[in-house]
Protein backbone atom coordinates (compact mmCIF):
# COMPACT_ATOMS: atom_id res chain seq x y z
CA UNK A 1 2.70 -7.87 6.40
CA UNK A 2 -0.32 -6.70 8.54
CA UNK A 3 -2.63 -6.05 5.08
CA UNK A 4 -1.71 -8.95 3.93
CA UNK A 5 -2.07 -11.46 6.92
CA UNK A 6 -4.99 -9.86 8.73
CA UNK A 7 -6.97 -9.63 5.90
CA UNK A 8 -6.18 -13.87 5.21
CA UNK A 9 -7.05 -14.24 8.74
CA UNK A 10 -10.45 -12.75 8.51
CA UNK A 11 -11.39 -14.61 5.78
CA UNK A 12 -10.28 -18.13 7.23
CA UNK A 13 -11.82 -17.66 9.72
CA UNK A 14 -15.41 -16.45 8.04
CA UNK A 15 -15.10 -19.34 5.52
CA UNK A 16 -14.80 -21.88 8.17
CA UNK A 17 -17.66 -20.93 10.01
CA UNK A 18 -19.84 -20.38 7.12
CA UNK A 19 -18.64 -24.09 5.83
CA UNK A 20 -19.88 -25.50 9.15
CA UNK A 21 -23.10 -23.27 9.05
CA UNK A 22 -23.91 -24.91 5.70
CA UNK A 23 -23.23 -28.66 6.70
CA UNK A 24 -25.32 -28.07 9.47
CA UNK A 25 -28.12 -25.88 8.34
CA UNK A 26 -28.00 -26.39 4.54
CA UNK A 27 -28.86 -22.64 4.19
CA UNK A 28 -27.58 -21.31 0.72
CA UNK A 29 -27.15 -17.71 2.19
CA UNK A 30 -23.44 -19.87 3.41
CA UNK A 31 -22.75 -20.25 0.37
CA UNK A 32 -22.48 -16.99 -1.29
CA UNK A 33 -20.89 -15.27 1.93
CA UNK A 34 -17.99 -17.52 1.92
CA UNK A 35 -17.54 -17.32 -1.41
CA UNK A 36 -17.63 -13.21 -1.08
CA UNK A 37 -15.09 -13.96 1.89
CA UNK A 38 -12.65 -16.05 0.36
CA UNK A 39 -12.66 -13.41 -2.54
CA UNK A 40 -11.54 -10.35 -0.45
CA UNK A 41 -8.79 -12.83 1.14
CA UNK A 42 -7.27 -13.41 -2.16
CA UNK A 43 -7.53 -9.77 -2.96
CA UNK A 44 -4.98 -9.27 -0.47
CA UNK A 45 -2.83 -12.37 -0.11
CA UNK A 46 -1.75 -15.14 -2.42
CA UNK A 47 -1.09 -17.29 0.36
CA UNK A 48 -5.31 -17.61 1.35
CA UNK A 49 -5.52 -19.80 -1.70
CA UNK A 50 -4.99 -22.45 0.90
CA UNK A 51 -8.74 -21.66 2.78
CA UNK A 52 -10.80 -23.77 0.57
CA UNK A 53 -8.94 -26.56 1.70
CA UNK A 54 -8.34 -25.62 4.87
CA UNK A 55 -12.02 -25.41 5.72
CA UNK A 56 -12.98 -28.20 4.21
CA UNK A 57 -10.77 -29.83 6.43
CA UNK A 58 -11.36 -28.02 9.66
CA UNK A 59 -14.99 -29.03 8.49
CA UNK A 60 -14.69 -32.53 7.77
CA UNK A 61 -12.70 -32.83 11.31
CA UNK A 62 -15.95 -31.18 13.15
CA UNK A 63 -18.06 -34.12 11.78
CA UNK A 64 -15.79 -36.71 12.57
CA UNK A 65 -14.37 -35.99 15.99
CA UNK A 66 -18.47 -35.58 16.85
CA UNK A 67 -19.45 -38.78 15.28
CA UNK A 68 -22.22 -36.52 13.45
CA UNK A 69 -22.08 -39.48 10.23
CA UNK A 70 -23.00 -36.27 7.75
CA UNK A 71 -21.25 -36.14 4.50
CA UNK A 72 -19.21 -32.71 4.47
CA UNK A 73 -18.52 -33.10 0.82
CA UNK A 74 -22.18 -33.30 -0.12
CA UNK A 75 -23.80 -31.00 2.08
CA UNK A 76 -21.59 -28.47 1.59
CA UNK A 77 -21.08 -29.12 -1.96
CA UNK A 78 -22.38 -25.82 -3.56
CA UNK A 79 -20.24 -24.07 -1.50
CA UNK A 80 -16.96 -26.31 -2.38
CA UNK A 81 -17.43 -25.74 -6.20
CA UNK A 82 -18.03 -21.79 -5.68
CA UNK A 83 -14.51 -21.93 -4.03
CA UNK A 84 -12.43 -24.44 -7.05
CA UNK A 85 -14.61 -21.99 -9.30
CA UNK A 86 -13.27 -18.44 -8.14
CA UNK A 87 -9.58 -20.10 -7.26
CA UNK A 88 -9.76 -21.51 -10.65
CA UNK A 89 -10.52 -17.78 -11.76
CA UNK A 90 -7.74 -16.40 -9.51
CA UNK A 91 -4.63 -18.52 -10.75
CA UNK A 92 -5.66 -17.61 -14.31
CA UNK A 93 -5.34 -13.86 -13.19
CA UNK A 94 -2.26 -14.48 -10.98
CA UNK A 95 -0.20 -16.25 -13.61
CA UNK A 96 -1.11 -13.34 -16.54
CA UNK A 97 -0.43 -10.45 -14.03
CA UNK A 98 2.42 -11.99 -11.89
CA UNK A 99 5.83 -12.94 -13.31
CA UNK A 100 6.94 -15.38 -10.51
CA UNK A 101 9.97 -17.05 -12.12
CA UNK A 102 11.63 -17.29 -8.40
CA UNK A 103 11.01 -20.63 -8.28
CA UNK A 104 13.87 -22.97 -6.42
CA UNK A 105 14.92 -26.58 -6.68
CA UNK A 106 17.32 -26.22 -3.65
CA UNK A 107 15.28 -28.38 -1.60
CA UNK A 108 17.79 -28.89 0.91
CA UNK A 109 17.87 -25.05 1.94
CA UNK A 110 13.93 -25.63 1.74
CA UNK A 111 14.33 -28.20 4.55
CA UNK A 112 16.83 -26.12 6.39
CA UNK A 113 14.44 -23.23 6.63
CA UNK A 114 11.58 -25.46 7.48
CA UNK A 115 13.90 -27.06 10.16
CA UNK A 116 14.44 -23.71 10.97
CA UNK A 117 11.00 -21.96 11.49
CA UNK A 118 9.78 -24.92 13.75
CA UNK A 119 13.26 -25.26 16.15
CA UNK A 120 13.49 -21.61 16.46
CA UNK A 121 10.20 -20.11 15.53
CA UNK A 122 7.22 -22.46 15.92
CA UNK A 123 8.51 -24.60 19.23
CA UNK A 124 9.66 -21.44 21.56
CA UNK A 125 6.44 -19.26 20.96
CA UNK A 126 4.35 -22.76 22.78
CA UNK A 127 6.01 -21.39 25.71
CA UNK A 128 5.48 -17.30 24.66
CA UNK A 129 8.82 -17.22 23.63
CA UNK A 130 11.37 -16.31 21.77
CA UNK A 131 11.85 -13.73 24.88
CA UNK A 132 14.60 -12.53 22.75
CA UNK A 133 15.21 -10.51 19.11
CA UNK A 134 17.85 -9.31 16.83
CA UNK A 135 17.07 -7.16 13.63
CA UNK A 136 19.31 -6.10 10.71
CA UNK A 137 17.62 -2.79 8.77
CA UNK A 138 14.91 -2.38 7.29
CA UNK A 139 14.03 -6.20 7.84
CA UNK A 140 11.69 -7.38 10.22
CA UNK A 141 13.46 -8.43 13.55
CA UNK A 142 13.44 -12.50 14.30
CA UNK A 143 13.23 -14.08 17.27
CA UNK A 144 16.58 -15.61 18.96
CA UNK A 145 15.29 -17.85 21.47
CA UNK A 146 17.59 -19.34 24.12
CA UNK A 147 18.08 -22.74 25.29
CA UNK A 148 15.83 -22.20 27.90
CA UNK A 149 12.51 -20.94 26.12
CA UNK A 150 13.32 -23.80 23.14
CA UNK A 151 13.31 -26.08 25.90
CA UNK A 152 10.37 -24.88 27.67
CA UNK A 153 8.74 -24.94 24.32
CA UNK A 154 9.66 -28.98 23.71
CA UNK A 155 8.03 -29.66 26.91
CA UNK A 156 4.67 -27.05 26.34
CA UNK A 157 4.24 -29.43 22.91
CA UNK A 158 5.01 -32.99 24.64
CA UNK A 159 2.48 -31.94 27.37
CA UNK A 160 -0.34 -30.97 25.05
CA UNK A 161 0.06 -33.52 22.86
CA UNK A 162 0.32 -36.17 25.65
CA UNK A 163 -3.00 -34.64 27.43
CA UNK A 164 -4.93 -34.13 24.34
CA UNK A 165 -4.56 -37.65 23.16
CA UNK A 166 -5.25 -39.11 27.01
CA UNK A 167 -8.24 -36.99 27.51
CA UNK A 168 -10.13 -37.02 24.10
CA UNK A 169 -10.89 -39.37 21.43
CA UNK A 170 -10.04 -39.29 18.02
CA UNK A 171 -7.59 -36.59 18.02
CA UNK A 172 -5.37 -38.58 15.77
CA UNK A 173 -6.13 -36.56 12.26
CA UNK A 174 -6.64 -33.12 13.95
CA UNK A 175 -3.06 -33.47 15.24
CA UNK A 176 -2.06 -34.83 11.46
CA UNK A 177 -3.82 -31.71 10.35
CA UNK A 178 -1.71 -29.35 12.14
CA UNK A 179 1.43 -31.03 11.34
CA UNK A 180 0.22 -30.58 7.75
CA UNK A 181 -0.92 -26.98 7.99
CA UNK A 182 2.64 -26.39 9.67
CA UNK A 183 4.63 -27.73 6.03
CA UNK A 184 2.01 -26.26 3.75
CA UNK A 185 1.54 -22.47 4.87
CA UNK A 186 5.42 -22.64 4.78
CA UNK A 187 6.82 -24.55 1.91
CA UNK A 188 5.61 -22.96 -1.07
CA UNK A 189 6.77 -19.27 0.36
CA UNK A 190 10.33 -20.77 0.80
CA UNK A 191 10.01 -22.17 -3.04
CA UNK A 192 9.60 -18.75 -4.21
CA UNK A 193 11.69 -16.69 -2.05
CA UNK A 194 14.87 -18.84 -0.96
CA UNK A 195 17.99 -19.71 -2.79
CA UNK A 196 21.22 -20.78 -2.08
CA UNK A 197 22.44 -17.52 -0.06
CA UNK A 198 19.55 -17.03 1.74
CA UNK A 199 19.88 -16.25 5.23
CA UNK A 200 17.98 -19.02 7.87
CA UNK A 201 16.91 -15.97 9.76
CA UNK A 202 14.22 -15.96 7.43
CA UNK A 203 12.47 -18.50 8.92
CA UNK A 204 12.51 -17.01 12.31
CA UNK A 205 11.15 -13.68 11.36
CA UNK A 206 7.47 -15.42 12.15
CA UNK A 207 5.21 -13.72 9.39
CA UNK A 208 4.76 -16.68 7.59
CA UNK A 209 3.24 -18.27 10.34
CA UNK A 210 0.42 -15.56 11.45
CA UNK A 211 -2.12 -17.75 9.20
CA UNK A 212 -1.30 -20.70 11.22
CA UNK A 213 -2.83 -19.20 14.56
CA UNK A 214 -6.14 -19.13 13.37
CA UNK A 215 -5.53 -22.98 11.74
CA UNK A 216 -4.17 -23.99 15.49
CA UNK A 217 -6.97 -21.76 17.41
CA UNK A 218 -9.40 -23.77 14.56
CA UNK A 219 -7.92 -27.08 15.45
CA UNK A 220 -8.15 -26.50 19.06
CA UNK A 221 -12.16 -25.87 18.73
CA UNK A 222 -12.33 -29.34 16.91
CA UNK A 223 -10.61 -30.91 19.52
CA UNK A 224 -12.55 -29.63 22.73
CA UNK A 225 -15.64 -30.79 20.49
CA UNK A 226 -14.40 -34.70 20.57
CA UNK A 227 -15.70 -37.03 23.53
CA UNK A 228 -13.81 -37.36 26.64
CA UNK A 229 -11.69 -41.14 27.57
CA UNK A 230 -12.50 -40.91 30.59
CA UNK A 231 -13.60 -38.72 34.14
CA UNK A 232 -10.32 -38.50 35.57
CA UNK A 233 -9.47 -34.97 34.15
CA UNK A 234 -12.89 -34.11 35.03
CA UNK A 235 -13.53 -30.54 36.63
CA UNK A 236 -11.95 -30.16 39.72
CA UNK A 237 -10.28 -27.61 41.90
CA UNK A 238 -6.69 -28.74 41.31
CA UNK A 239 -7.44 -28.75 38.13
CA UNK A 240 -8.48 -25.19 37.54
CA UNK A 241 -5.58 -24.37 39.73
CA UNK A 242 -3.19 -25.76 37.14
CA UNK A 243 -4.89 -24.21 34.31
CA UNK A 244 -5.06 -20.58 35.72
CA UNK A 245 -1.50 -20.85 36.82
CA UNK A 246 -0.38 -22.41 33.14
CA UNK A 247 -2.26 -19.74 31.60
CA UNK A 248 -0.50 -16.68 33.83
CA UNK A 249 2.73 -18.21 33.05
CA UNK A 250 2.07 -18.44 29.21
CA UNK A 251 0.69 -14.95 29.06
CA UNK A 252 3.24 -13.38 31.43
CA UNK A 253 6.21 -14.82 29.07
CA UNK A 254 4.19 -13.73 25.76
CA UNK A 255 4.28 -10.05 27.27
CA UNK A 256 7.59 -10.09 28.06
CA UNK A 257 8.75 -11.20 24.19
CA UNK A 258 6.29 -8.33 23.34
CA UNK A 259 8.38 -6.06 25.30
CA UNK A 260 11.70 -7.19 24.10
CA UNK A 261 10.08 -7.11 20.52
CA UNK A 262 9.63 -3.18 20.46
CA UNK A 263 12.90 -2.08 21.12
CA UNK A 264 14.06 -4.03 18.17
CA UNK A 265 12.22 -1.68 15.68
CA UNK A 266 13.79 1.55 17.75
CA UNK A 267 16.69 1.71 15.26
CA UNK A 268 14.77 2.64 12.69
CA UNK A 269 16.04 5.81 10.50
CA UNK A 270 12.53 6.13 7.99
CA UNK A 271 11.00 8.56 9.52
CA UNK A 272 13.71 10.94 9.79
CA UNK A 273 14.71 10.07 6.19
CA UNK A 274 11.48 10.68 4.43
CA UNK A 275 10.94 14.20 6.24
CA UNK A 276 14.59 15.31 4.90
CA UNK A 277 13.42 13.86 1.83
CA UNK A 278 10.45 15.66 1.65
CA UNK A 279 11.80 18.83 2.42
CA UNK A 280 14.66 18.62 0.24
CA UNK A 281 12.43 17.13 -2.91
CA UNK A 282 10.21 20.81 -2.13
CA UNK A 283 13.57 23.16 -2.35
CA UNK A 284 15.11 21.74 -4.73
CA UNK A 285 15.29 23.75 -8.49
CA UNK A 286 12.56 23.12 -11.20
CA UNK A 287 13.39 23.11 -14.84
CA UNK A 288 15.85 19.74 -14.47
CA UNK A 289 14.86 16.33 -13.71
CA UNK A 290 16.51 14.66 -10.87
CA UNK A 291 18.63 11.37 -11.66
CA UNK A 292 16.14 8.43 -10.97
CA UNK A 293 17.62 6.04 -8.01
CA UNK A 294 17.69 3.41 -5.63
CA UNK A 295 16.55 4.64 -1.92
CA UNK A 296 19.54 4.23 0.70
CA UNK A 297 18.76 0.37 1.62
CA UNK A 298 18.45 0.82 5.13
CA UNK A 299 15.05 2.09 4.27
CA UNK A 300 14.35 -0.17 1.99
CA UNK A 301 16.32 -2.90 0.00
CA UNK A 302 16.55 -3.89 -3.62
CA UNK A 303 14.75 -6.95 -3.46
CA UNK A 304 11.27 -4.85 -2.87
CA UNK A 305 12.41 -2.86 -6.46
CA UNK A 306 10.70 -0.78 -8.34
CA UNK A 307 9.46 0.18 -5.37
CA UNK A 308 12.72 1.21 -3.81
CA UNK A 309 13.16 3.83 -6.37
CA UNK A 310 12.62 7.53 -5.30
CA UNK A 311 10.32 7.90 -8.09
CA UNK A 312 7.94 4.83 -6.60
CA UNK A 313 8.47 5.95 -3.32
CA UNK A 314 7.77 9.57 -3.62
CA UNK A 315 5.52 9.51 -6.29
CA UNK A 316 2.42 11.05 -4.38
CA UNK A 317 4.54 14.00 -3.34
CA UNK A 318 3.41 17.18 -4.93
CA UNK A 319 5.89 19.78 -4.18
CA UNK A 320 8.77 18.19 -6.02
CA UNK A 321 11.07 18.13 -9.17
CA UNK A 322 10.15 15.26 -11.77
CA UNK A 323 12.28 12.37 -12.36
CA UNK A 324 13.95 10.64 -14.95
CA UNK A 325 16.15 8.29 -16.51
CA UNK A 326 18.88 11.16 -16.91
CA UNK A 327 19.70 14.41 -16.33
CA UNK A 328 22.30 17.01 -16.92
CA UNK A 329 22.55 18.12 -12.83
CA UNK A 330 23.65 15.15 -10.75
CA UNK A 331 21.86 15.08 -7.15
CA UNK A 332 21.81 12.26 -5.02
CA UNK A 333 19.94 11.40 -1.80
CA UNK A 334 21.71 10.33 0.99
CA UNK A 335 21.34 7.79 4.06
CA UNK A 336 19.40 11.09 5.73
CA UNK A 337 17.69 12.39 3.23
CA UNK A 338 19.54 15.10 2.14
CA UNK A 339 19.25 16.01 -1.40
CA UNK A 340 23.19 16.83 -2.30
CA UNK A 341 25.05 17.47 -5.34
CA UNK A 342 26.44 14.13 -6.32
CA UNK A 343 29.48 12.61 -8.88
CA UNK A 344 30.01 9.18 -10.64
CA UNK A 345 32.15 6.78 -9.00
CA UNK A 346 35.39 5.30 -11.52
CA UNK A 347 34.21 1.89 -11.12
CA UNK A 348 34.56 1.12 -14.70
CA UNK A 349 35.34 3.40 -17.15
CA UNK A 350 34.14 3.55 -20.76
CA UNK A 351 37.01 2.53 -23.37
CA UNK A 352 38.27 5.76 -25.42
CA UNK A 353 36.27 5.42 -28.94
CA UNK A 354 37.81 4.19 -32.22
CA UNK A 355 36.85 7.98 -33.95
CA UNK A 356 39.53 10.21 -34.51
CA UNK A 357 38.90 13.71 -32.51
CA UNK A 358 35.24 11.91 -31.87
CA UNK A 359 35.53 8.58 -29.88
CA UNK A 360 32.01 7.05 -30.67
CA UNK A 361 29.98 7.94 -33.63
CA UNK A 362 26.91 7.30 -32.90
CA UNK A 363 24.17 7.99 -36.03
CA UNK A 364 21.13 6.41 -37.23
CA UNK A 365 22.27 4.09 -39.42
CA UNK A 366 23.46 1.42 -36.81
CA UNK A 367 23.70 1.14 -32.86
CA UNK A 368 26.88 1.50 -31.84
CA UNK A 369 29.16 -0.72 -28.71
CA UNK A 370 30.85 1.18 -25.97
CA UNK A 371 33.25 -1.31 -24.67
CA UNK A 372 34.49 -1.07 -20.71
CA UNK A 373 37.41 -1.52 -19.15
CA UNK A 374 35.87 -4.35 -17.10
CA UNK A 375 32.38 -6.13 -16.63
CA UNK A 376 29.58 -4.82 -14.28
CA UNK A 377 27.93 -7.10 -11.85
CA UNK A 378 24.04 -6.06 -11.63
CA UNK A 379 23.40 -3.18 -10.11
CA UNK A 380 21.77 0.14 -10.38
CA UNK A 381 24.96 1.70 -12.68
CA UNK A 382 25.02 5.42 -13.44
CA UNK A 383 27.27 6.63 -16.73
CA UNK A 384 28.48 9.80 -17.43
CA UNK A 385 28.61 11.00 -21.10
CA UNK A 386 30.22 13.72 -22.85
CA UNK A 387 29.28 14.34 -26.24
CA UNK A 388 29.15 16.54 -29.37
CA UNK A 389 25.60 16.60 -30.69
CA UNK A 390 24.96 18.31 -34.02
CA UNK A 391 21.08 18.55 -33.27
CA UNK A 392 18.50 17.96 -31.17
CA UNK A 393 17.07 14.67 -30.64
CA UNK A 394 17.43 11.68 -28.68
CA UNK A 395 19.59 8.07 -28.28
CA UNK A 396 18.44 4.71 -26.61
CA UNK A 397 21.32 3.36 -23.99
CA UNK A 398 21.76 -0.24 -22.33
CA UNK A 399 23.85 -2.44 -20.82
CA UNK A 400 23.58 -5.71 -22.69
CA UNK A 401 21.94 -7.08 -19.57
CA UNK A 402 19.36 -4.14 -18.63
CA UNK A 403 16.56 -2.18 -19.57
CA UNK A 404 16.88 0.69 -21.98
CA UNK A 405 16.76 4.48 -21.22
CA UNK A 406 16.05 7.22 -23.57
CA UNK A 407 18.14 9.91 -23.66
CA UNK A 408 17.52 13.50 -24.70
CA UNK A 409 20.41 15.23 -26.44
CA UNK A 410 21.38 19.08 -27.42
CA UNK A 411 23.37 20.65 -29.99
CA UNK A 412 26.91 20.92 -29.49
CA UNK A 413 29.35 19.87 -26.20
CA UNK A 414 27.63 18.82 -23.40
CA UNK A 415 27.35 16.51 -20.51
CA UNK A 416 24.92 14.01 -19.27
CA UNK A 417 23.79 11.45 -16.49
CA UNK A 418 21.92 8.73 -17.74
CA UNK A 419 20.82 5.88 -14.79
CA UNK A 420 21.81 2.17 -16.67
CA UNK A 421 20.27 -0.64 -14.51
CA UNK A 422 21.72 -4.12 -15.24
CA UNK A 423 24.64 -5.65 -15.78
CA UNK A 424 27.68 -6.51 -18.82
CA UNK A 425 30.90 -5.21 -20.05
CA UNK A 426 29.41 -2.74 -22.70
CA UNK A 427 27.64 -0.20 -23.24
CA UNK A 428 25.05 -0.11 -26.33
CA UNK A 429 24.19 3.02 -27.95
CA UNK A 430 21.40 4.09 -30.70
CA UNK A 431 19.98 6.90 -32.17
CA UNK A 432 16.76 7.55 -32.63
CA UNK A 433 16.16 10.08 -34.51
CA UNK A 434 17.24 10.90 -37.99
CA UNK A 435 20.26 12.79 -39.45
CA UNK A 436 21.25 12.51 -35.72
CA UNK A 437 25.05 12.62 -34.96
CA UNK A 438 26.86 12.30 -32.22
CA UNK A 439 30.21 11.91 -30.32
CA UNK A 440 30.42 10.58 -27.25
CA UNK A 441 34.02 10.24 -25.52
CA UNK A 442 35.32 8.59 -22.73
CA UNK A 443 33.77 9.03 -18.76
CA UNK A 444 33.14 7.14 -15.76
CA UNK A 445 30.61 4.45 -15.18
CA UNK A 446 30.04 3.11 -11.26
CA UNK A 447 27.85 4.37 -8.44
CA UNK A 448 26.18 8.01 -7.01
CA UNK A 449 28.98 9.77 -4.46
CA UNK A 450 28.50 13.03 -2.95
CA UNK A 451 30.84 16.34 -4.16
C-alpha cells in the first residue's frame, strides 16, 4: 500500500504546486515538470488518475477564494492538455494490459461501504481516533472506534466547519470540494473490489483514504488563503491558548491509535514462514519438480493470485527445486513452512472408466471425459492419476472450468500429481502426442494433506 500511496501523494502534491506556479508565473518549465510528475504517479497507482482534476480544482479554488479574477483554465492551459494527453495515453495502456472485469452493480453495498468508511473511518480519525483495532490475517488491521472517539469526531467536524465558515469568506466550494474528493477517491475502488459478500471492514481498513490527506491538507491551504469576516477571532492570547491545547489533545490521541495500531500486526506468522520455507526449498531433493501451490492463506490469500503461488512467491530463490504443474513426489508446504511429504484428500473421486482392464483410454484421436462422483466448487484442486503409458510423451488435463496443465508421461504403470485449478464435475483429458496410449484408472481428486 505504501508504493502505491506515497508515490500518488508525491505527485499530488508536485502537480498542484506546479499548476499554481504556472497560473501565477506563466513559466513553461511548470509545465513539463508536472507533466513528468503526474507520469511517475500513474506508474505506481491507478488511483492518481484523479490529480489532473484534482489540481485543477485545488487551483481554480486558490484564485477564487483570493479574488485574484485570473482565468485558471487559460493560463494554465498548456499544462491541462499535457495532463488529458498522457491520461488519454494511460487508459489506452491500462485497458490492453489490465483485465478489470470486477466491475459491480451492487450499488447498495457501494453505499454501505461508503457509509461505512466515513462513520467509522473518516469521522473518528478528526479526533486522532479510531484509538482502537482488530485484524484478521494477512489483512491489514481496521480501526474499531468506540462511541466515544466517533463522537468526539462528530463534534471535531461540526466545530471546524462552523469556525471556518464564521471566520472566512467564501469557503462554500472548498468545503463542496472535500465532500467531493471524500465520494470520488472512494467510489470507483469499491466498484471494482466489492460484491455482495464483501466484508464492511473494508472500508475501515483506511488505505483508500491516504490520498485524501494531502486533498484535505490542500484544501486547508486554500482556505487560510480566503479573507477574514471579521476581527473577532483575531490573534489573541486566549486564542493561542485554545489552539495549542486543541492541537496537544489531537496529537496526544493520534499517538495513542499509533500505539494501539502496532500490536495489531504482532500476530503475524511471515517471517517465520518464509525462513522455514527457504530452508526447506534449499534441502529438499533435485531431479523432481515440486507440485505447484497455493501459499497457506494466512500469509497471503487467494484473491492476490498468481502471486500467492509458491512459484510467484519464491521465484527469486536460488537454492531450490523447480516447480511445476505436476509431479510424481507429492510435497506440500505447510502453515510453517515446512516442506513435508503430502497426499490427496477424497474430496471427489474420479468415476472408474468405461475400458475393460483399462478405465480411460486416452489416445490421440479424441480427448477423452473423466466424469466425478460430484462437482468441484473453484479451487486450487490436485488429482491423482494412475496410468499405463505405452510410451513416452505427454497429455493436456482440465477441469471444464480451469486452465490446462501439461502433463509428462512414462512407459508403463505409474503414478502422478497433476495441480487442476478451477472448477466442474469432470475431468478432460488429451493427448498430445502421437501413437500415444494411455490408461488412466480411478484416484482421488480434493486438496494437499500431510502423510
Amino acid at each position: 500500500a505504501g508504493l502505491n500511496a506515497l508515490p500518488m501523494a508525491a505527485a499530488m502534491a508536485w502537480v498542484c504546486a506546479d499548476a499554481i506556479l504556472l497560473v501565477r508565473t506563466g513559466n513553461p518549465r511548470y509545465v513539463w515538470t508536472g507533466c513528468l510528475a503526474y507520469l511517475g504517479g500513474l506508474l505506481f497507482f491507478e488511483k492518481s488518475a484523479v490529480i489532473p482534476f484534482t489540481a485543477f480544482a485545488v487551483c481554480w479554488l486558490l484564485m477564487y477564494v483570493t479574488g485574484a479574477g485570473v482565468s485558471v483554465w487559460r493560463r494554465g492551459l498548456r499544462l491541462w492538455l499535457g495532463l488529458l494527453t498522457i491520461t488519454i495515453g494511460w487508459v489506452g495502456v491500462y485497458l490492453l494490459v489490465v483485465n478489470q472485469k470486477r466491475w459491480t452493480l451492487d450499488l447498495a453495498m457501494t453505499w454501505e461501504l461508503l457509509a461505512r468508511s466515513v462513520t467509522h473511518g473518516l469521522v473518528p480519525t478528526l479526533a486522532g481516533g479510531p484509538w482502537d483495532w482488530q485484524r484478521w490475517a494477512p489483512a491489514s488491521p481496521w480501526g474499531t472506534p468506540g462511541p466515544v472517539v466517533t463522537v468526539l469526531g462528530w463534534l471535531v467536524l461540526a466545530a471546524v466547519v462552523a469556525v471556518s465558515l464564521l471566520r472566512k469568506r467564501r469557503l462554500g466550494p472548498v468545503w463542496l470540494a472535500a465532500v467531493g474528493y471524500v465520494v470520488a477517491c472512494q467510489v470507483p475502488i469499491y466498484l471494482m473490489r466489492s460484491s455482495k459478500f464483501t466484508a464492511l471492514e473494508l472500508a475501515q481498513t483506511l488505505r483508500y483514504l491516504s490520498d485524501l490527506v494531502v486533498v484535505l491538507a490542500l484544501l486547508a491551504a486554500v482556505a487560510f488563503c480566503a479573507p477574514n469576516r471579521s476581527s473577532r477571532f483575531d490573534d489573541s492570547a486566549r486564542r493561542r491558548v485554545a489552539i495549542a491545547c486543541a492541537a496537544t489533545l489531537f496529537v496526544g490521541s493520534s499517538l495513542y491509535s499509533w500505539a494501539t495500531f502496532l500490536p495489531s500486526w504482532r500476530d503475524n506468522p511471515t517471517r517465520a514462514y518464509l525462513v522455514n520455507v527457504e530452508a526447506s526449498l534449499a534441502n529438499a531433493p533435485r531431479g523432481v519438480p515440486l507440485l505447484d501451490q497455493e501459499v497457506d492463506p494466512l500469509i497471503l490469500q487467494r484473491v492476490a493470485w498468481p502471486q500467492n503461488l509458491a512459484s510467484h512467491m519464491f521465484a527469486l530463490l536460488r537454492d531450490r527445486p523447480e516447480f511445476a504443474s505436476s509431479t510424481t513426489s507429492l510435497q506440500m508446504l505447510t502453515a510453517t513452512g515446512q516442506l513435508v511429504p503430502a497426499q490427496v484428500t477424497w474430496t471427489r473421486t474420479i468415476a472408474p472408466g468405461p475400458a475393460p482392464n483399462c478405465g480411460y483410454l486416452v489416445q490421440t484421436d479424441a480427448p477423452v471425459t473423466m466424469p466425478l462422483d460430484g462437482p468441484l466448487l473453484p479451487a486450487d484442486w490436485t488429482a491423482e492419476l494412475n496410468y499405463l503409458s505405452n510410451s513416452d510423451g505427454s497429455l493436456t488435463m482440465s477441469l471444464p472450468e480451469g486452465r490446462e496443465a501439461r502433463v509428462p508421461v512414462h512407459p508403463g504403470l505409474n503414478r502422478v500429481f497433476v495441480r487442476l485449478p478451477g472448477a466442474g464435475a469432470a475431468i478432460q483429458v488429451k493427448a498430445n502426442t502421437a501413437a500415444l496410449s494411455v490408461c488412466v484408472a480411478s484416484g482421488p481428486v480434493g486438496f494437499l494433506a500431510p502423510k
